[in-house]
Protein backbone atom coordinates (compact mmCIF):
# COMPACT_ATOMS: atom_id res chain seq x y z
CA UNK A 1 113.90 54.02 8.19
CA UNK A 2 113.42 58.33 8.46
CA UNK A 3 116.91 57.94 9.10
CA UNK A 4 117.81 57.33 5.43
CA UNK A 5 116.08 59.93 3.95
CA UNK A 6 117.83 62.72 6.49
CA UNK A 7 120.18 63.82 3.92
CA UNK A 8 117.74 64.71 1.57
CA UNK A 9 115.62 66.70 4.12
CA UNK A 10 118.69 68.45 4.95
CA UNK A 11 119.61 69.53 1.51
CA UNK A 12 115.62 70.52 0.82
CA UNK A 13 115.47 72.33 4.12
CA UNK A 14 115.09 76.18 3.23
CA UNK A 15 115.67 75.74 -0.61
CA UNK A 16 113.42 78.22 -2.31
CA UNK A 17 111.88 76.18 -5.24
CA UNK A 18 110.53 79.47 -7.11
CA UNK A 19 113.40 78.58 -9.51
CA UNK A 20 113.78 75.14 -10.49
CA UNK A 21 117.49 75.64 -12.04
CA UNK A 22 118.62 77.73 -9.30
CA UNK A 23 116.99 75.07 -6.68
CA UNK A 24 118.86 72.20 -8.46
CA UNK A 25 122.12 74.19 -8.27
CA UNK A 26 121.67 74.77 -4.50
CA UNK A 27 120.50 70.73 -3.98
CA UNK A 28 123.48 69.56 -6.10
CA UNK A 29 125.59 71.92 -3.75
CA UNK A 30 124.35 70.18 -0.71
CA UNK A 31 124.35 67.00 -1.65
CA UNK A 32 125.74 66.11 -5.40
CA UNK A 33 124.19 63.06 -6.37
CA UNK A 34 127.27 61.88 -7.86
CA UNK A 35 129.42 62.21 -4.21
CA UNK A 36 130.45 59.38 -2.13
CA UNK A 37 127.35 60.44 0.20
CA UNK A 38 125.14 60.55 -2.72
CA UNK A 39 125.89 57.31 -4.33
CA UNK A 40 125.80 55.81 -0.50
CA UNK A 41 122.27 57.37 -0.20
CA UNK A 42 121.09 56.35 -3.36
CA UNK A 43 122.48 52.24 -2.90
CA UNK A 44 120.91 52.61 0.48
CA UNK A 45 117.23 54.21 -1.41
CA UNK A 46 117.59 50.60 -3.64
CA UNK A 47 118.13 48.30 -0.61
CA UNK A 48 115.12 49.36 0.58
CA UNK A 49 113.18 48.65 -2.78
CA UNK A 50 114.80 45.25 -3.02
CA UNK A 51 113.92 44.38 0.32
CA UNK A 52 110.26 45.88 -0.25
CA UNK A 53 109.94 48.66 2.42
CA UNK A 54 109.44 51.28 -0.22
CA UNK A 55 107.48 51.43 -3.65
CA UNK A 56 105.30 48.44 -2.41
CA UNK A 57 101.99 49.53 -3.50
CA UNK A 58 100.47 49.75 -6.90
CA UNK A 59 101.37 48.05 -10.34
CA UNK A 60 103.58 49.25 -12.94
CA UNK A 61 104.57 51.60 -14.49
CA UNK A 62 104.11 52.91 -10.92
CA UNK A 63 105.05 51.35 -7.75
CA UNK A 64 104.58 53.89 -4.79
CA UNK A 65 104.58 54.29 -1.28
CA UNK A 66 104.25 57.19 1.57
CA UNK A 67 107.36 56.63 3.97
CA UNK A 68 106.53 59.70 6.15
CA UNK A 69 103.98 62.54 6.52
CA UNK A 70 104.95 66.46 6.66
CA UNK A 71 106.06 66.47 10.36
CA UNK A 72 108.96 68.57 12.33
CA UNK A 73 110.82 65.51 11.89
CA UNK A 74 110.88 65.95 8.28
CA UNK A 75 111.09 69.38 7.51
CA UNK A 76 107.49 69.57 6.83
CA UNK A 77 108.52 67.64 3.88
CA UNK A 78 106.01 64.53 3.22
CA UNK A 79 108.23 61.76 1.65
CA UNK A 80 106.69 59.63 -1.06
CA UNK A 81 109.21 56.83 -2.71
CA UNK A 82 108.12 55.88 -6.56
CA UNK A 83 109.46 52.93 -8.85
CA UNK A 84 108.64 54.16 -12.29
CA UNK A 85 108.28 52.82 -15.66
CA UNK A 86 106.13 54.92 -17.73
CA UNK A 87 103.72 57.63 -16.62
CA UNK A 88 101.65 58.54 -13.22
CA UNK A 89 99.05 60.82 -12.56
CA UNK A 90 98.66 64.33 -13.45
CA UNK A 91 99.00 66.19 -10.39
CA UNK A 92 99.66 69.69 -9.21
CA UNK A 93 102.24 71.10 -6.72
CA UNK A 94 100.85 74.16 -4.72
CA UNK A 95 104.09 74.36 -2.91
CA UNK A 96 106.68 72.62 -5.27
CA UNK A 97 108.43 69.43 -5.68
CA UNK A 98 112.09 68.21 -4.45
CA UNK A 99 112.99 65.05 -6.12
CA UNK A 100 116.34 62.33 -6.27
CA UNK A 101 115.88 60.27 -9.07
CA UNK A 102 118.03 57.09 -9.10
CA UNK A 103 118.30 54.91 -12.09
CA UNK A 104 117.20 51.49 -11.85
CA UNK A 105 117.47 50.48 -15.51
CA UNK A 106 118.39 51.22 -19.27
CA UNK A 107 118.85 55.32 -19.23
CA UNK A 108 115.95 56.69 -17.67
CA UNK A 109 114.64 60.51 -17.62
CA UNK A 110 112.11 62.35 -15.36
CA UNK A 111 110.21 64.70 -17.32
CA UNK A 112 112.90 64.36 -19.71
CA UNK A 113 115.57 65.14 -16.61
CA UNK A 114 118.57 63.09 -15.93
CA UNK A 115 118.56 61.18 -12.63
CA UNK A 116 119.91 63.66 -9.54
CA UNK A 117 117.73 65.97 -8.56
CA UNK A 118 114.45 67.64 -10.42
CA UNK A 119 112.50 70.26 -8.86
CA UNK A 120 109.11 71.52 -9.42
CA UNK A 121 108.07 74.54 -8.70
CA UNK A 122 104.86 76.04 -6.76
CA UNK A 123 101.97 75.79 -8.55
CA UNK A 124 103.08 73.88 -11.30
CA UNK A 125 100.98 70.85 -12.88
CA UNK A 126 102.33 67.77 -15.01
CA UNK A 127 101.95 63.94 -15.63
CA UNK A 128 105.06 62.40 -13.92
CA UNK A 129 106.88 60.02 -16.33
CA UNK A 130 109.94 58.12 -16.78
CA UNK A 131 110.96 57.61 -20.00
CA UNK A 132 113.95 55.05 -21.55
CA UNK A 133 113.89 52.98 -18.19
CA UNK A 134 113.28 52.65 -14.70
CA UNK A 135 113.73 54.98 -11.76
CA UNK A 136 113.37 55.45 -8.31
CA UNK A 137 112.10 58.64 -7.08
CA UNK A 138 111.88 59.91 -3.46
CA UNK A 139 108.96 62.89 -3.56
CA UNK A 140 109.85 65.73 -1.17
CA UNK A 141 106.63 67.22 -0.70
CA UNK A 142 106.69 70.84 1.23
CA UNK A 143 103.80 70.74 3.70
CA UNK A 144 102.51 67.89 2.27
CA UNK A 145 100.97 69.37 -0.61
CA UNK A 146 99.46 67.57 -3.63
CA UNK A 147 96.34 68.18 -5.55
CA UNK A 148 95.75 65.30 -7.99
CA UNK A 149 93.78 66.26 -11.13
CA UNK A 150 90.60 63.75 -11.57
């Protein structure tokens, strides 16, 4: 299954996320959600929810799972994949956040972000939520790194 997420690792790979705007400029360069390749990735990203190897745990408005830990393999990207209806839980990013948001349903936002990608940057804090519908995020976490407020 890693093998579906490799173009994502390979656009995060080396992307300095200091700069949200400027990060999303460089993703969309790499891989434009809106490409051939990224509407293949993203069909491929909603086979696996259908078929329930992602997003399998939890209840709505959040459906999550972890399909690989920071690794060589990865990057040292941890990937999380989210189905999301509402909000999630306040959390904080000590070394940033790469995400590909795919719409599922209606005309959802991320943080009030159109689906492609949405980056956090290090050290930033915030309560993930869709709003006007339903999306599927894939979390690119660098190293791993996530410090959820209690």
């Amino acid at each position: 299954m890693l093998e579906i997420f490799k173009p994502l690792i390979d656009a995060a790979a080396g992307v300095a996320l200091t700069d949200p705007e400027a990060a999303c400029a460089e993703l969309t360069a790499r891989l434009d959600p809106g490409s051939p390749e990224g509407l293949r990735l993203s069909q491929a990203l909603v086979e696996l929810l259908e078929a329930g190897k992602v997003a399998d745990r939890g209840a709505p408005p959040v459906r999550y799972s972890r399909a690989a830990k920071a690794s060589e393999e990865t990057a040292d990207f941890s990937i999380d994949v989210v189905d999301m209806t509402g909000a999630g839980p306040r959390h904080r990013h000590p070394n940033g956040e790469v995400n590909w948001c795919v719409p599922l349903e209606g005309a959802p936002t991320f943080g009030g972000h159109a689906p492609g990608w949405v980056v956090e940057p290090p050290g930033s804090e915030h309560v993930p939520t869709v709003s006007g519908g339903r999306m599927l995020i894939v979390y690119l976490l660098p190293q791993g790194a996530i410090d959820f407020a209690t």
